[in-house]
Structure formats: structure tokens, C-alpha cells
C-alpha atoms as a PDB file:
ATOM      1  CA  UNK A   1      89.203  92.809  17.372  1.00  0.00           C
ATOM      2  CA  UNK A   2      90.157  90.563  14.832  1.00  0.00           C
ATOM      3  CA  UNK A   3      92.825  92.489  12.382  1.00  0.00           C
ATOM      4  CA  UNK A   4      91.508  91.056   9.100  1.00  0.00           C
ATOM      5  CA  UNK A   5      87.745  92.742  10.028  1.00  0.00           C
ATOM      6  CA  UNK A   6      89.921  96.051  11.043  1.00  0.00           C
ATOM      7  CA  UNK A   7      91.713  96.151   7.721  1.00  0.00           C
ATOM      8  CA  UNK A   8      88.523  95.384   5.948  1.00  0.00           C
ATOM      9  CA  UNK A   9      86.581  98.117   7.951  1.00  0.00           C
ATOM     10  CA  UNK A  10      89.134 100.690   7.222  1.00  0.00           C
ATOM     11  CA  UNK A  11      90.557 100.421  10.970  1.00  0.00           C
ATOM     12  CA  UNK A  12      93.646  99.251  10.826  1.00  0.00           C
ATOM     13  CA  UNK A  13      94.960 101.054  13.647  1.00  0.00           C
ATOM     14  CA  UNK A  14      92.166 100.752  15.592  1.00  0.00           C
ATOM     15  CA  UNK A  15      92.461  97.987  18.852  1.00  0.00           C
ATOM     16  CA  UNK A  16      89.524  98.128  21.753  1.00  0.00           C
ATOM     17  CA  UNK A  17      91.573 100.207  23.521  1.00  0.00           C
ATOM     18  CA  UNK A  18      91.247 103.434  21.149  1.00  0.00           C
ATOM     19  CA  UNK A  19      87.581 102.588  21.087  1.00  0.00           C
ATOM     20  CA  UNK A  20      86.638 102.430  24.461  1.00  0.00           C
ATOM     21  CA  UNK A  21      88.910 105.651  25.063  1.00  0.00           C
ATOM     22  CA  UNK A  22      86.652 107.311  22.443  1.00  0.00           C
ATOM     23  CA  UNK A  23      83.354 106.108  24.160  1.00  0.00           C
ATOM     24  CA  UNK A  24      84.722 107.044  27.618  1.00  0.00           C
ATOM     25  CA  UNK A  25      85.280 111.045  26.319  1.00  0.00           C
ATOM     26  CA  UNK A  26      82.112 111.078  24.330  1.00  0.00           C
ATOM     27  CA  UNK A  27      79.814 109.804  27.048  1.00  0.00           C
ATOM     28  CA  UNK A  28      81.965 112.306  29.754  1.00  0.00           C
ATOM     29  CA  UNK A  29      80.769 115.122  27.073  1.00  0.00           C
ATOM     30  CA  UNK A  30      77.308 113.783  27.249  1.00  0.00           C
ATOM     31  CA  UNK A  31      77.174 113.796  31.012  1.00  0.00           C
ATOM     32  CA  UNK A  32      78.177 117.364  30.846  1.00  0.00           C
ATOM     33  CA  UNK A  33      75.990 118.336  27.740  1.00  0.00           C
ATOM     34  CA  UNK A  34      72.997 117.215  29.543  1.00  0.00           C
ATOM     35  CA  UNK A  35      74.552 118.679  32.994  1.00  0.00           C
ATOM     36  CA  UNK A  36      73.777 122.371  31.092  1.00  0.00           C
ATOM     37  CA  UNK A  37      70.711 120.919  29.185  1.00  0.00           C
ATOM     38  CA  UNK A  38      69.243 120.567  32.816  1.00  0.00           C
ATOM     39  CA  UNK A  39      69.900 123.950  33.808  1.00  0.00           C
ATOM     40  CA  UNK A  40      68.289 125.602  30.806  1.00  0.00           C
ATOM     41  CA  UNK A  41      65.396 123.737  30.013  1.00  0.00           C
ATOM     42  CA  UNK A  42      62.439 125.557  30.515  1.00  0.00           C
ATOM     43  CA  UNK A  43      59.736 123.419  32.390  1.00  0.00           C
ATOM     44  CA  UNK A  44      59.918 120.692  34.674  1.00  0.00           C
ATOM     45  CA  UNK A  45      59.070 117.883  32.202  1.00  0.00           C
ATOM     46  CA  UNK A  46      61.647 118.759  30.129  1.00  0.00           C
ATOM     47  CA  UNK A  47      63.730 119.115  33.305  1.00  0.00           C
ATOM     48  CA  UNK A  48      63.212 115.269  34.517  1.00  0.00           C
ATOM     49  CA  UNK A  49      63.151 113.907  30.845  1.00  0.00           C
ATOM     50  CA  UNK A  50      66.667 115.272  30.606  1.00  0.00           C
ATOM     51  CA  UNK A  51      67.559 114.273  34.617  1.00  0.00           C
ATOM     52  CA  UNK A  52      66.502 110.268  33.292  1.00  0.00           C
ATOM     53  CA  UNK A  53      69.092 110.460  30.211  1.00  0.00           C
ATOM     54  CA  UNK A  54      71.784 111.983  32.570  1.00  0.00           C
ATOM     55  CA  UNK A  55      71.304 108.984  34.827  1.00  0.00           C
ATOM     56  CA  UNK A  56      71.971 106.665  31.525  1.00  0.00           C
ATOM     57  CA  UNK A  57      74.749 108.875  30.228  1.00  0.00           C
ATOM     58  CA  UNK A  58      76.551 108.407  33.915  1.00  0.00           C
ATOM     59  CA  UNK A  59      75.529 104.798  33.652  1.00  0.00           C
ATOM     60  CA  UNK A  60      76.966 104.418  30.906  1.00  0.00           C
ATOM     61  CA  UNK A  61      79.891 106.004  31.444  1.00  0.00           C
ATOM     62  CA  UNK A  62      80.352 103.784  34.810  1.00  0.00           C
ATOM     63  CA  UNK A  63      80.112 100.792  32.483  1.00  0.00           C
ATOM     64  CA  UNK A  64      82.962 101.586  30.431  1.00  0.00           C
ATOM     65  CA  UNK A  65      84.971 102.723  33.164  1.00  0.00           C
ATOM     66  CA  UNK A  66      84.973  99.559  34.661  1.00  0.00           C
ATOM     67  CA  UNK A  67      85.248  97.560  32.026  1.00  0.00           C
ATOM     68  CA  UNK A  68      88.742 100.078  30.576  1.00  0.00           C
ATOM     69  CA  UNK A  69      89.946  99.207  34.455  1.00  0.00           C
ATOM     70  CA  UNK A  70      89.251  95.674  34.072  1.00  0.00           C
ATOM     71  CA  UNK A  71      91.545  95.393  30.867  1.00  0.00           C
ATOM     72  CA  UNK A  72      94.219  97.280  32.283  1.00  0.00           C
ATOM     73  CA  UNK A  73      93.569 100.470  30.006  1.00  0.00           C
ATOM     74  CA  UNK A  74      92.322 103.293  32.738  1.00  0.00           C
ATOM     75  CA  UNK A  75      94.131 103.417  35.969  1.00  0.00           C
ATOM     76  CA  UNK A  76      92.245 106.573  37.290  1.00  0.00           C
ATOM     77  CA  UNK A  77      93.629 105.733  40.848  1.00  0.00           C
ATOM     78  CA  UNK A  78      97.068 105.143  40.142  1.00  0.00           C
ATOM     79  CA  UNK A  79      98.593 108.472  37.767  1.00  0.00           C
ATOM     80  CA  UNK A  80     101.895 106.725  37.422  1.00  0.00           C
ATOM     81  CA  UNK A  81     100.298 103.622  35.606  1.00  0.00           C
ATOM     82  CA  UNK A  82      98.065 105.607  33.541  1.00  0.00           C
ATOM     83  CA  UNK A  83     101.175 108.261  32.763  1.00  0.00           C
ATOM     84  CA  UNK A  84     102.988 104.409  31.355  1.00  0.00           C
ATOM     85  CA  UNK A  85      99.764 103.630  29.617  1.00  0.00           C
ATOM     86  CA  UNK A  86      99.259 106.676  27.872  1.00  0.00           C
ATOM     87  CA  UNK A  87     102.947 106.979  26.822  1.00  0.00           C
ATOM     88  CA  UNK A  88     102.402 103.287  25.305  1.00  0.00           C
ATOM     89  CA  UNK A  89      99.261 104.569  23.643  1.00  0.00           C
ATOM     90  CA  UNK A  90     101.631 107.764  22.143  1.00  0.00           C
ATOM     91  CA  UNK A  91     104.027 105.682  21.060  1.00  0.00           C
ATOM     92  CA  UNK A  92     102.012 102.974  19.097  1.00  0.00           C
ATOM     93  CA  UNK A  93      99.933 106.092  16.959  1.00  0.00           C
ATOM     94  CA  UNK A  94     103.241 107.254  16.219  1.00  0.00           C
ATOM     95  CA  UNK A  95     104.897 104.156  14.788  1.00  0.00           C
ATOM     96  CA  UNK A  96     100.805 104.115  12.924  1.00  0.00           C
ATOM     97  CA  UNK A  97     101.520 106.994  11.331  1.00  0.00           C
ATOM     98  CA  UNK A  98     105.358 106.769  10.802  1.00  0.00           C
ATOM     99  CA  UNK A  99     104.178 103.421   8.948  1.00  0.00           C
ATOM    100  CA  UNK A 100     101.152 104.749   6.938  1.00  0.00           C
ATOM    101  CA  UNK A 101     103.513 107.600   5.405  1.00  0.00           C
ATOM    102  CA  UNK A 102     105.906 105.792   4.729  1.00  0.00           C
ATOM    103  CA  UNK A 103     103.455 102.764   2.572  1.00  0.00           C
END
């Protein structure tokens, strides 16, 4: 993302990485969220309206899987590469915030 739209957008922190991290947890809460949905709903309409968003939600979530893969932010197969990922991710909010108290 282009740094001068971030810092206009109040996001100066913010790269695609933290992004698509936040999309990947909410749409793994939405898969589950409509997981229980199905189980409670109370007639079989409402039961395979909620069933067709599931299918989108794990669609979805399949999308930006692949594409967090394909830019070398999610290693889900390899726990050594995503441990080195994540500790890269740690370390750049805390030099964020180290920077923002101290302006």
C-alpha cells in the first residue's frame, strides 16, 4: 500500500500483511459463527440459507489463505517459517509503538 495513502488514512502502521491477517481471523470467526448458527436455527430454510453463506465464508477464507501463502505471509505447513514470520511481525509493532510514544 502506498505509505502516503496510509498516513493520510490514519494507517501508518498498517502494510497488507496486518490486513490480510485481520481478514484471515475474522472470516475463521465467521466460519465458526455460522458453524453454531447452523446448529440452532430452527427450520430447514433457515438451515440451508445459513449452509450457502458458510460455503462463502470458507470460500473466502480459502482465498485469502492462498493468496497470505503466495506472499510469503502464512506458512501453515511449515511452523518453523511461520514461528520467523510471526517473530518479524512482533518485532516491527514493537519498534511502531516504541516510535509513536516516543513522537
Amino acid at each position: 500500500m502506498n505509505q502516503l495513502i496510509q498516513k493520510m488514512a490514519g494507517m501508518g502502521g498498517m502494510t497488507d500483511q496486518v490486513i490480510a491477517t485481520d481478514f484471515l481471523i475474522s472470516a475463521k470467526a465467521g466460519v465458526r459463527n455460522y458453524a453454531v448458527a447452523i446448529t440452532e436455527a430452527g427450520t430447514p430454510e433457515l438451515k440451508a440459507a445459513l449452509r450457502a453463506q458458510l460455503n462463502t465464508a470458507i470460500a473466502t477464507h480459502e482465498k485469502i489463505t492462498n493468496y497470505m501463502m503466495a506472499k510469503g505471509f502464512y506458512h501453515p505447513h511449515d511452523l518453523s517459517e511461520q514461528l520467523q514470520v510471526d517473530l518479524s511481525v512482533a518485532d516491527t509493532a514493537m519498534k511502531l509503538a516504541a516510535s509513536k510514544n516516543n513522537s
